[in-house]
N, C-alpha and C. Protein backbone atom coordinates (compact mmCIF):
# COMPACT_ATOMS: atom_id res chain seq x y z
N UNK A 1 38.98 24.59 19.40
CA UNK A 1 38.08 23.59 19.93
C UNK A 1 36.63 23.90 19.60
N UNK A 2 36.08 25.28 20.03
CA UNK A 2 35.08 25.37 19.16
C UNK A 2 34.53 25.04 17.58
N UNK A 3 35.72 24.98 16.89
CA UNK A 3 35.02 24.79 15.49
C UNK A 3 35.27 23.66 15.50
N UNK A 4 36.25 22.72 15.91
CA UNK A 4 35.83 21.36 15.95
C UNK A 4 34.27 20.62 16.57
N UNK A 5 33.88 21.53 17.34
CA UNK A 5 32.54 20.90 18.18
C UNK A 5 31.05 20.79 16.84
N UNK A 6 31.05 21.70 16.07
CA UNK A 6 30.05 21.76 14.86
C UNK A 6 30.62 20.94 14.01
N UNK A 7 32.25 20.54 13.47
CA UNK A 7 31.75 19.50 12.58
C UNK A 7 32.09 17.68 13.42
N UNK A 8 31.92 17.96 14.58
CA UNK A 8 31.77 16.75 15.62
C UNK A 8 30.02 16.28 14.74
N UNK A 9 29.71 17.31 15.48
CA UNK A 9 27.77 17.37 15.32
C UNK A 9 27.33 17.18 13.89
N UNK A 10 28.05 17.78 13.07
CA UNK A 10 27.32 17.76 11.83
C UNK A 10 28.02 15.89 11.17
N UNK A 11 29.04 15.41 11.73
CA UNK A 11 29.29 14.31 11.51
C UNK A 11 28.13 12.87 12.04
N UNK A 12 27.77 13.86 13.16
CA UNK A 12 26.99 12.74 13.82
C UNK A 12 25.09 12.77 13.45
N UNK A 13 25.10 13.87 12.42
CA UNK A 13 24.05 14.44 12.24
C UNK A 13 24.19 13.47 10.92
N UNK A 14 25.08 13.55 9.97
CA UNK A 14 25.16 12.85 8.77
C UNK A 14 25.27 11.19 8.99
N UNK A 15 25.63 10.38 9.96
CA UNK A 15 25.42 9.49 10.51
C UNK A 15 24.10 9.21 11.01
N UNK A 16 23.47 9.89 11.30
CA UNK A 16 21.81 9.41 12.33
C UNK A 16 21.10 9.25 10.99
N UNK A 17 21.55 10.21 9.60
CA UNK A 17 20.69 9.99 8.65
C UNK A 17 21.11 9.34 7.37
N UNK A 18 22.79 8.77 7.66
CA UNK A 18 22.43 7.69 6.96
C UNK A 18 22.11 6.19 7.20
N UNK A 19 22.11 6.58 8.25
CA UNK A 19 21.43 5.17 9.41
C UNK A 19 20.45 4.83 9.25
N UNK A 20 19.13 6.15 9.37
CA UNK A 20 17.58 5.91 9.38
C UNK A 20 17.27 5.77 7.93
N UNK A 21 18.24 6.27 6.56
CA UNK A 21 17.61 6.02 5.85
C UNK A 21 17.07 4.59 5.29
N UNK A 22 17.76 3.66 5.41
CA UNK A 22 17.38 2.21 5.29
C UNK A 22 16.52 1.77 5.94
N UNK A 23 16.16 2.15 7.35
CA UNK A 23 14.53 2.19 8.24
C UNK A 23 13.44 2.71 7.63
N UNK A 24 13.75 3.93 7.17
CA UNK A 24 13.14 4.95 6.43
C UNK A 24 12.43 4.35 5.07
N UNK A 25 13.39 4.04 3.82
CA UNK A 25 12.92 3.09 3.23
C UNK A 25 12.19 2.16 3.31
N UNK A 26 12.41 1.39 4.17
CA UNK A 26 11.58 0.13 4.38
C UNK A 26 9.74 -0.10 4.72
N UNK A 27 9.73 1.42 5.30
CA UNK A 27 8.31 1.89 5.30
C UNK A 27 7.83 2.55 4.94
N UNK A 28 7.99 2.65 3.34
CA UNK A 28 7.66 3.00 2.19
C UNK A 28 6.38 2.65 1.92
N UNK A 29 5.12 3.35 1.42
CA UNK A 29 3.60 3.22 1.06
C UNK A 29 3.59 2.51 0.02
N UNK A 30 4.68 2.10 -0.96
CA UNK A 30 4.37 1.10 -2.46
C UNK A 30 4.63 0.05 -2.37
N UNK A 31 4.68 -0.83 -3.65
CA UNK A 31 5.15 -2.21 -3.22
C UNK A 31 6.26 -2.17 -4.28
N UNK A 32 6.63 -3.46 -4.25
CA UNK A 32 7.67 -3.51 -5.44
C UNK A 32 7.09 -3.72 -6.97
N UNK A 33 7.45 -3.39 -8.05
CA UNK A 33 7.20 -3.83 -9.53
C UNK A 33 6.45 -4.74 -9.70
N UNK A 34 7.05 -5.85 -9.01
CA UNK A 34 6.54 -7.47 -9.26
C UNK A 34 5.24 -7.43 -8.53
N UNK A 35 4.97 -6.77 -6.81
CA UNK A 35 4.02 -7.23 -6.29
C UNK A 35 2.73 -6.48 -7.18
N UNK A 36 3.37 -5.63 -7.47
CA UNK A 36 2.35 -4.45 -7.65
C UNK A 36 1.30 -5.33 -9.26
N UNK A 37 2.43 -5.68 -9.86
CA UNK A 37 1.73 -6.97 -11.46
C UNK A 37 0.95 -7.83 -10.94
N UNK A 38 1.36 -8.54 -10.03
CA UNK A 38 0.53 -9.65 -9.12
C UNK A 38 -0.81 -9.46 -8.42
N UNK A 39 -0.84 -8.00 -8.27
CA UNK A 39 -1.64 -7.31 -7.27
C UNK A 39 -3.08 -7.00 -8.44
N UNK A 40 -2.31 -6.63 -9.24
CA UNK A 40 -3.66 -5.90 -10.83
C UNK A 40 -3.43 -7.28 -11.69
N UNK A 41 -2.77 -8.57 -11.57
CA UNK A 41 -3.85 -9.79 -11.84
C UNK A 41 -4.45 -10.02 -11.52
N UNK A 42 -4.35 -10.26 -10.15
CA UNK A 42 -5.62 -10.54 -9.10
C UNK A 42 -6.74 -10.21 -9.14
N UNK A 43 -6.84 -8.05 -9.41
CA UNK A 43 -7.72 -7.72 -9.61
C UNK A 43 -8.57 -8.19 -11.13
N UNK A 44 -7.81 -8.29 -11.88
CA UNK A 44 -8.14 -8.94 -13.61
C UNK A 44 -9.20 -10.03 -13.32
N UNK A 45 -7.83 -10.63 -12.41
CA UNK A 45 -8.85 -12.50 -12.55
C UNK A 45 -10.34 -11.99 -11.40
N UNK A 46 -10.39 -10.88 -10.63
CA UNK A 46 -11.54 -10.86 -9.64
C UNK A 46 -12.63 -10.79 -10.70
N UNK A 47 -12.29 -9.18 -11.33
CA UNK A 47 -13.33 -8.61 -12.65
C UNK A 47 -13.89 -9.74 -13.46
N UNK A 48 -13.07 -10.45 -13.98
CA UNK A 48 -13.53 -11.28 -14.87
C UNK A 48 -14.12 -12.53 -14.54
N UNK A 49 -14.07 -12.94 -13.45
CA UNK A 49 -14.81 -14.15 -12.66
C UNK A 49 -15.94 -13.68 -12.48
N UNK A 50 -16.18 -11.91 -11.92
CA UNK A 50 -17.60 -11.52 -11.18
C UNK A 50 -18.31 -11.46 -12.70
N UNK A 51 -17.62 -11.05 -13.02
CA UNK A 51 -18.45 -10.48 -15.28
C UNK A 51 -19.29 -11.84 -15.38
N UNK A 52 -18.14 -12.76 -15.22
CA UNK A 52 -18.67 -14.38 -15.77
C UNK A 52 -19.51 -14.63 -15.10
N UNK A 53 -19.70 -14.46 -13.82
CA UNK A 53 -20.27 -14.96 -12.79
C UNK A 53 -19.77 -16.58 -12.70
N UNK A 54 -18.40 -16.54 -12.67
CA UNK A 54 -17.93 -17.88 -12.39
C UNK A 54 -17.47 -18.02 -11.51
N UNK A 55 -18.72 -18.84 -10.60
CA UNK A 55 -18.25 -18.91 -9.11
C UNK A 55 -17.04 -19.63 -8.23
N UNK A 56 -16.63 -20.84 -9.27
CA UNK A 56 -15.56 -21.85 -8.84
C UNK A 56 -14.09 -20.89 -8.87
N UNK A 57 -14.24 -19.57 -10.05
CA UNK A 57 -13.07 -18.98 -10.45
C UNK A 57 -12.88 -17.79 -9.46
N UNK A 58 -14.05 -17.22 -8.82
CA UNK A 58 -14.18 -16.39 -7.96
C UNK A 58 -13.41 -16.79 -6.72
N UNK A 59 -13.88 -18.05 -5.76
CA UNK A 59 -13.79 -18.89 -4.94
C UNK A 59 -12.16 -18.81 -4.59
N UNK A 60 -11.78 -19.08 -5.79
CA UNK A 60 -10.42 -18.96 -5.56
C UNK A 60 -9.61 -17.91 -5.77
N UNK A 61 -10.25 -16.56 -5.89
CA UNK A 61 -9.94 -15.46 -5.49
C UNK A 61 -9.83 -14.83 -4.27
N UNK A 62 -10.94 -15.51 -3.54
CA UNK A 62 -11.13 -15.29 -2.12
C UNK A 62 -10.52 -16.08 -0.79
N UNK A 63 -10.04 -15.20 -0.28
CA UNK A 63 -9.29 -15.58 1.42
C UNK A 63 -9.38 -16.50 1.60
N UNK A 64 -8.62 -17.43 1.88
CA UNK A 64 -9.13 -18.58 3.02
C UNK A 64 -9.35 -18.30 4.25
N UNK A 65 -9.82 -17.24 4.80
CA UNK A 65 -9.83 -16.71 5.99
C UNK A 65 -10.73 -16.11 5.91
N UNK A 66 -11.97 -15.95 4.91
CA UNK A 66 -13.29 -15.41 4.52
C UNK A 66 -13.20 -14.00 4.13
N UNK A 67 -13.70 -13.43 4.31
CA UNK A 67 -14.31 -11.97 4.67
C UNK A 67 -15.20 -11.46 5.73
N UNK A 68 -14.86 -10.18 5.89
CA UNK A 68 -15.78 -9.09 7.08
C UNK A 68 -16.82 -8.54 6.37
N UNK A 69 -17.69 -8.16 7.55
CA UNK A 69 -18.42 -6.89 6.93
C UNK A 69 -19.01 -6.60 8.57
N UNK A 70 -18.53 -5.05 8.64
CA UNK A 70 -18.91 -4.36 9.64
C UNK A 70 -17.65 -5.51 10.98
N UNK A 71 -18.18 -5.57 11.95
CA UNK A 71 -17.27 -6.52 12.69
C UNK A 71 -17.76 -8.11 12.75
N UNK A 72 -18.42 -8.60 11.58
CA UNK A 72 -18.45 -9.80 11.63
C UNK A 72 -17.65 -10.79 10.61
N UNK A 73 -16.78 -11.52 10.70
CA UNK A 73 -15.98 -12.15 10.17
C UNK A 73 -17.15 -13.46 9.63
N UNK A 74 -16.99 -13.36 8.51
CA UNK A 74 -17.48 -14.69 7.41
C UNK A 74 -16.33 -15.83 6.92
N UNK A 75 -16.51 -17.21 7.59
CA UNK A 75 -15.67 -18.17 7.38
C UNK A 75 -15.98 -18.30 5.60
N UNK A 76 -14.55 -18.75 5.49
CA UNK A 76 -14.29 -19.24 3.72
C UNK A 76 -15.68 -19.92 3.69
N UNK A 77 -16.21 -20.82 4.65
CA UNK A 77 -17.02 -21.94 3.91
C UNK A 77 -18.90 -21.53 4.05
N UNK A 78 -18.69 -20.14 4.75
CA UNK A 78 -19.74 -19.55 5.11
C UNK A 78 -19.98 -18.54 3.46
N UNK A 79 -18.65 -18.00 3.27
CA UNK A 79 -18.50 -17.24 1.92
C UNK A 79 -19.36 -18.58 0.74
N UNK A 80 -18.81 -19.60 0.69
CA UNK A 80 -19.30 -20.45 -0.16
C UNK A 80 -20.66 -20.58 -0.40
N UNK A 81 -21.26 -20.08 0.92
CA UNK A 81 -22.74 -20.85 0.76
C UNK A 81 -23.53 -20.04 0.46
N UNK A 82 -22.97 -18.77 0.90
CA UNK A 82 -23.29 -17.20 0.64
C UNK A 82 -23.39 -17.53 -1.14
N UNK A 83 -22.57 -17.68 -1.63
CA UNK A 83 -22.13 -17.56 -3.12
C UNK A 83 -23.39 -18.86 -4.00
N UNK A 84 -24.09 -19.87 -3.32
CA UNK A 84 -24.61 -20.39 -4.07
C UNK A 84 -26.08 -20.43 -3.82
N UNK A 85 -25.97 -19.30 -2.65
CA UNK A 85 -27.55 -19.50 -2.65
C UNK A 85 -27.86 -17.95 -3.15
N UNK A 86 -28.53 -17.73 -3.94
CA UNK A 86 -29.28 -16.40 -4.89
C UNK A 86 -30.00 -15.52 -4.01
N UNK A 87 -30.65 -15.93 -3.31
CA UNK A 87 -30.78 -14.51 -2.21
C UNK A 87 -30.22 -14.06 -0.89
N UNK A 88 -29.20 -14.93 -1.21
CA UNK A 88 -28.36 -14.01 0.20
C UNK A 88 -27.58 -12.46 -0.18
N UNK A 89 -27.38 -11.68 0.63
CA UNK A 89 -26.46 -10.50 0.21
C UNK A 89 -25.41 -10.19 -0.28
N UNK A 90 -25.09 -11.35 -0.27
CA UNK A 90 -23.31 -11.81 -0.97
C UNK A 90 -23.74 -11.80 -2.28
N UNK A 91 -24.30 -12.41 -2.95
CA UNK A 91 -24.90 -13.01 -4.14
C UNK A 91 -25.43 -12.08 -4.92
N UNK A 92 -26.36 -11.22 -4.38
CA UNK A 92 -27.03 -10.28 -4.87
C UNK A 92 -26.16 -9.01 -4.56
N UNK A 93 -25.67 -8.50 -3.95
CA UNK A 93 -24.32 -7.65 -4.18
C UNK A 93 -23.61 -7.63 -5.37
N UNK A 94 -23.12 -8.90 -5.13
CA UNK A 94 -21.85 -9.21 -6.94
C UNK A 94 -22.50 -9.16 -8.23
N UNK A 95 -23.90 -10.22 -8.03
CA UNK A 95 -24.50 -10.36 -9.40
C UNK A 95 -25.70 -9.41 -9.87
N UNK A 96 -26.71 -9.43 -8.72
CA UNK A 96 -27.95 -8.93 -9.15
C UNK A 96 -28.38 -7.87 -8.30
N UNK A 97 -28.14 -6.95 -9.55
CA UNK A 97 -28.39 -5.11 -9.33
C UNK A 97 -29.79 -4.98 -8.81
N UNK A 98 -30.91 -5.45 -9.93
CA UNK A 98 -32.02 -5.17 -9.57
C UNK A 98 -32.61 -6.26 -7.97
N UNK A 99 -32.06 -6.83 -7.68
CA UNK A 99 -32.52 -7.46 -6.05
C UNK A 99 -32.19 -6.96 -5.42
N UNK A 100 -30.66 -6.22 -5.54
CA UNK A 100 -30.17 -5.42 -4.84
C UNK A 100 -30.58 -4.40 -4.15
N UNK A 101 -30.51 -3.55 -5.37
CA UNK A 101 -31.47 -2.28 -5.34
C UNK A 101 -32.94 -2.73 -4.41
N UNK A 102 -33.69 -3.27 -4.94
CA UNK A 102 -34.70 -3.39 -4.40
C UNK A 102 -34.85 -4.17 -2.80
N UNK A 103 -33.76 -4.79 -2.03
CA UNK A 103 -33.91 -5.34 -0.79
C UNK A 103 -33.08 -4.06 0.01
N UNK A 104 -32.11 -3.61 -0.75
CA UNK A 104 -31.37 -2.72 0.38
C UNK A 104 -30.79 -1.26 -0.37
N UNK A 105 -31.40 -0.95 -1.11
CA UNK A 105 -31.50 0.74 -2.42
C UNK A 105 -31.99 1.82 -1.35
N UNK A 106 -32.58 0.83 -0.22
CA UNK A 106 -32.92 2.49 0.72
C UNK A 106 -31.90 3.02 1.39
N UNK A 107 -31.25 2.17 1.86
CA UNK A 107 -30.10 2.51 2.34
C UNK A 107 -29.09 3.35 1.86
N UNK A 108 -28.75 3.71 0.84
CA UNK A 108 -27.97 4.17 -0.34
C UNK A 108 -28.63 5.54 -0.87
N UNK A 109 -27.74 6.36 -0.85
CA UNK A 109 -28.14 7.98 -1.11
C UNK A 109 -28.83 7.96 -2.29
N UNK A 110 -29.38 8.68 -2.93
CA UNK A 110 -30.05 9.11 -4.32
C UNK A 110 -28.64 9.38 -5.24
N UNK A 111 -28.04 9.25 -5.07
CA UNK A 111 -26.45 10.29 -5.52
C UNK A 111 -25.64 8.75 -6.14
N UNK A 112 -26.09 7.85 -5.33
CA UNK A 112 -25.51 6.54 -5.52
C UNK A 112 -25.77 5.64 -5.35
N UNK A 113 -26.83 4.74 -6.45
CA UNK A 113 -27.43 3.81 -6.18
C UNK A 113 -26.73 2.65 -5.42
N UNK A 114 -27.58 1.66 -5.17
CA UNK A 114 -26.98 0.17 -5.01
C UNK A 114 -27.27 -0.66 -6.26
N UNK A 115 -25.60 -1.15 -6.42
CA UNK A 115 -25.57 -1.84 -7.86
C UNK A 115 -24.65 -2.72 -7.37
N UNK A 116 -24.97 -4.15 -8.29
CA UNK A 116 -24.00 -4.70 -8.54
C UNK A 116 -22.78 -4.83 -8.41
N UNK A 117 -21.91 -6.20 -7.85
CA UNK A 117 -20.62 -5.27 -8.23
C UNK A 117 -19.87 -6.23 -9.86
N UNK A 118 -21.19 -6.81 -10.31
CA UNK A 118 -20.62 -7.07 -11.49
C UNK A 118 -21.20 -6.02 -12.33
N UNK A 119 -22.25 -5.23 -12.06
CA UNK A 119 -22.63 -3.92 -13.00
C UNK A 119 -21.29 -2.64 -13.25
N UNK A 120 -20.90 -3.19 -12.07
CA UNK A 120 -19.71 -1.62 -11.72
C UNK A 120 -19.09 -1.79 -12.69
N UNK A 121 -18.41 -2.76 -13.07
CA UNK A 121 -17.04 -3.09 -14.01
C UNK A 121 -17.36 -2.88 -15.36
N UNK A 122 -18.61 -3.17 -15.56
CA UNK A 122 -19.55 -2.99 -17.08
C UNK A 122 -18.92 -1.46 -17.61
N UNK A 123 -18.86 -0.64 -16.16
CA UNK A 123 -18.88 0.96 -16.78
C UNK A 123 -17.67 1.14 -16.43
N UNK A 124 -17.00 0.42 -15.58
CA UNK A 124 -15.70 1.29 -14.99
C UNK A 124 -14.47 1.36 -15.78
N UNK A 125 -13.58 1.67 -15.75
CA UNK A 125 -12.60 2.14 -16.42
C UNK A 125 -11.50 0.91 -15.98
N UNK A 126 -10.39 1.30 -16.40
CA UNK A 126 -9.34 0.70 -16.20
C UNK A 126 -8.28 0.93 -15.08
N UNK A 127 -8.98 1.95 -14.30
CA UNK A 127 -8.27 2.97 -13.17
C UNK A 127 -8.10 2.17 -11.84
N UNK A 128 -7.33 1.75 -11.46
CA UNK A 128 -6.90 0.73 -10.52
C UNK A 128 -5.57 1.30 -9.82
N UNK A 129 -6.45 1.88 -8.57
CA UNK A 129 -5.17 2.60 -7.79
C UNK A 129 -4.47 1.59 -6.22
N UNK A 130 -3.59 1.68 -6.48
CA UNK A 130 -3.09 0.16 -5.17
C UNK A 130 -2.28 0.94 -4.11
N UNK A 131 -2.79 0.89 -2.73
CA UNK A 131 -2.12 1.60 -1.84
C UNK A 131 -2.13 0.44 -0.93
N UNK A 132 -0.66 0.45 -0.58
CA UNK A 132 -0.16 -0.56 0.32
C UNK A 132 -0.37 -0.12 1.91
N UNK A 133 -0.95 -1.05 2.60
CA UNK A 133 -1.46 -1.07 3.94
C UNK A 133 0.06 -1.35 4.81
N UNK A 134 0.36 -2.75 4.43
CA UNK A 134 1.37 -3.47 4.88
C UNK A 134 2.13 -4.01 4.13
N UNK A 135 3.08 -4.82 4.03
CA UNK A 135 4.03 -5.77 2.84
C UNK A 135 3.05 -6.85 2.77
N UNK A 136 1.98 -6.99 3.58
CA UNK A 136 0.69 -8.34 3.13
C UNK A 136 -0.35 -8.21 3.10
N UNK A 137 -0.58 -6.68 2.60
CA UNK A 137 -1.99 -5.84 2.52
C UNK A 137 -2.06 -4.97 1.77
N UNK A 138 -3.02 -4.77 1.00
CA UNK A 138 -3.27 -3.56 -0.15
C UNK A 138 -4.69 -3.13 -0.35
N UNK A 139 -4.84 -1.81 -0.13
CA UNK A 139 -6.33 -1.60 -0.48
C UNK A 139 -6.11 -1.25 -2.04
N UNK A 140 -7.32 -1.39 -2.88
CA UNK A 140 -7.51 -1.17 -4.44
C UNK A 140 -9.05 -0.65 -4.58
N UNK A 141 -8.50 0.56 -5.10
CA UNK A 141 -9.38 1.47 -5.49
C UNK A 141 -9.89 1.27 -7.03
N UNK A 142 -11.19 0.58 -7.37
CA UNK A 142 -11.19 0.87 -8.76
C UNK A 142 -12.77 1.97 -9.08
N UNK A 143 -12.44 2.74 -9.82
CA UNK A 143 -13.00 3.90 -10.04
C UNK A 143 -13.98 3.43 -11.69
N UNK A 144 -15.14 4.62 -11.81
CA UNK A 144 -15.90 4.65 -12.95
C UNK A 144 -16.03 6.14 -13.37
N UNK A 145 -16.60 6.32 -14.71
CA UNK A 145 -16.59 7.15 -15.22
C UNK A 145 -18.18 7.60 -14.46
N UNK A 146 -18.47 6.59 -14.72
CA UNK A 146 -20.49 7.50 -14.50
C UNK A 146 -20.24 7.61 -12.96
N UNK A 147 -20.65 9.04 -12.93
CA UNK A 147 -20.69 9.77 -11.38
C UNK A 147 -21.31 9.07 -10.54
N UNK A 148 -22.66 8.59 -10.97
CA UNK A 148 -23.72 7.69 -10.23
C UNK A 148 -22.43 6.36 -9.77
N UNK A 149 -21.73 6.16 -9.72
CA UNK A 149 -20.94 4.77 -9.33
C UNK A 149 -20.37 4.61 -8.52
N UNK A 150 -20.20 5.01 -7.27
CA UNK A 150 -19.40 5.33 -6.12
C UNK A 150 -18.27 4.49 -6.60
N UNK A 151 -16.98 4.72 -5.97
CA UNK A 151 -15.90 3.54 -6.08
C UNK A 151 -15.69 2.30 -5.70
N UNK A 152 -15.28 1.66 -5.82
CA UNK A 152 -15.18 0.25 -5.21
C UNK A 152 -14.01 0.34 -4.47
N UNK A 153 -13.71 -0.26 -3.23
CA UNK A 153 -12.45 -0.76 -2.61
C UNK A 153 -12.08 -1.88 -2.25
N UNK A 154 -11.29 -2.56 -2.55
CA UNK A 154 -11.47 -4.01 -2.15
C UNK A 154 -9.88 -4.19 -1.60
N UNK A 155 -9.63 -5.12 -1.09
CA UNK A 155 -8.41 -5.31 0.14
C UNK A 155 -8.24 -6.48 -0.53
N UNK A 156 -6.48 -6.70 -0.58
CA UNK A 156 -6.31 -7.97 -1.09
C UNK A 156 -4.90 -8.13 0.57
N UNK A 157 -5.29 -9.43 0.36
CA UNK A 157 -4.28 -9.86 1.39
C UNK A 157 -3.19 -10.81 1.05
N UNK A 158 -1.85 -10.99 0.90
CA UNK A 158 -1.01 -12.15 0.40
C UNK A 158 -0.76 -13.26 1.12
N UNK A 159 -1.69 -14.06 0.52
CA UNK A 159 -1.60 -15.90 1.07
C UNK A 159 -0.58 -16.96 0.24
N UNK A 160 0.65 -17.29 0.64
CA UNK A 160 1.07 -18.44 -0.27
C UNK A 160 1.67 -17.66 -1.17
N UNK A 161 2.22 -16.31 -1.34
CA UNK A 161 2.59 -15.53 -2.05
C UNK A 161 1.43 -15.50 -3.44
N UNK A 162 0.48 -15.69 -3.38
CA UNK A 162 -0.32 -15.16 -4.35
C UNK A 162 -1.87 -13.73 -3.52
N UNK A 163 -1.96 -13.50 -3.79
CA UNK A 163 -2.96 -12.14 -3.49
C UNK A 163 -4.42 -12.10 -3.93
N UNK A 164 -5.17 -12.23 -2.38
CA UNK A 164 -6.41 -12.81 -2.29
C UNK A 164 -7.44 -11.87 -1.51
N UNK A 165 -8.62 -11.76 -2.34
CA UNK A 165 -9.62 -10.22 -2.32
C UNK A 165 -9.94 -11.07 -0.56
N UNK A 166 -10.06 -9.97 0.43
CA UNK A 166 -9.89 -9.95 1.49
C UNK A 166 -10.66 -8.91 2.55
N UNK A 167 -11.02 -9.29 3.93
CA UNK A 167 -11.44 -7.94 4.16
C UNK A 167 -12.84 -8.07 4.27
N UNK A 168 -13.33 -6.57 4.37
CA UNK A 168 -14.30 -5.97 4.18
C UNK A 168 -14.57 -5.67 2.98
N UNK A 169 -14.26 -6.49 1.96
CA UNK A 169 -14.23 -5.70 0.69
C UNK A 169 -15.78 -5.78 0.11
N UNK A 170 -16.46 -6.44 0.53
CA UNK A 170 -18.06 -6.37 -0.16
C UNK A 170 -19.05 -7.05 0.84
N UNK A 171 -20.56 -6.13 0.68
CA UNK A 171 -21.97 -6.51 1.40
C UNK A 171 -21.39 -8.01 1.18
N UNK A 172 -22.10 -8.64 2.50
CA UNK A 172 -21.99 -9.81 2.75
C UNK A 172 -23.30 -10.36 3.54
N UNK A 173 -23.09 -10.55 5.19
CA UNK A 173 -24.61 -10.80 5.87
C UNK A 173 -25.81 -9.96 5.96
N UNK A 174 -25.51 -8.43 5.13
CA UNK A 174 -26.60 -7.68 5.55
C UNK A 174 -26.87 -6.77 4.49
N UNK A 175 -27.68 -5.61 4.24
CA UNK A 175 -27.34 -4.86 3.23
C UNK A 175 -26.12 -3.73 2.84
N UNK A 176 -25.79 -3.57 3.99
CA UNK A 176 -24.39 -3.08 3.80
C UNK A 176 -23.49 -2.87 5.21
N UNK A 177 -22.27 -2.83 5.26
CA UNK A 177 -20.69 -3.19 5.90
C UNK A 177 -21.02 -1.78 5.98
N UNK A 178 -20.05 -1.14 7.41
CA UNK A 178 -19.68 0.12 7.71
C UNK A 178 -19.92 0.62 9.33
């Protein structure tokens, strides 16, 4: 009876874990193949809208649910207006380094200016790291070679099954989120 009692246990031990492993799985930090392609278009079509500065192509990169910065939530149509008027912080964030710099550069260490975030992409690499938050959330890390460049992070969220820059992901009402 004793040696039956250890492989009682070790039966029920091999059961608890092949039970949890399918739980286990499921809250996994990656996404799948497909989301993950969908995820670094998104980022493609972001880069290349901010490069262009094409705002209609941008627009529809972005949330319908706006963006944050710090704890204030920016409606989609608040984002819009942000985007067409040239000296708001939204505007001058994405496009223009030197306004940038010069309305809110104090803020920002010597180590790492305030730039653009269409300057960033000019230098940055192709390095696009995607860490899954949730199955409808991803932060994206894209990185540069020049030290001076801090990283970028931007949050995409999945709307409609397509994947939309989200979040806190960039200065918006002020000189900077945090």
């Amino acid at each position: 009876m004793v040696k039956a009692v250890p492989k009682f246990m070790s039966l029920i031990s091999a059961s608890i874990v092949l039970w949890s492993a399918p739980a286990f799985a499921q809250n996994t930090r990656t996404f799948s193949i497909a989301d993950e392609r969908q995820i670094r278009r998104a980022v493609v079509a972001l880069r290349e809208a901010i490069l262009k500065e094409d705002l209609k192509q941008l627009l529809r990169q972005i949330s319908g649910a706006g963006l944050t910065c710090t704890d204030t939530d920016y409606s989609y149509k608040m984002i819009k207006a942000f985007l067409t008027n040239k000296r708001s912080h939204l505007y001058m964030s994405l496009f223009d380094s030197a306004r940038f710099s010069q309305q809110c550069g104090s803020g920002y260490p010597v180590k790492y200016p305030a730039i653009s975030e269409q300057e960033f992409p000019q230098t940055a690499n192709d390095s696009v790291r995607i860490v899954r938050i949730d199955s409808n959330w991803a932060r994206v890390t894209l990185t540069s070679p020049n030290p001076r460049h801090y990283p970028r992070e931007w949050s995409f969220h999945r709307e409609g099954g397509t994947w939309k820059v989200a979040g806190g992901s960039w200065i918006v009402g002020r000189c900077a989120c945090g």
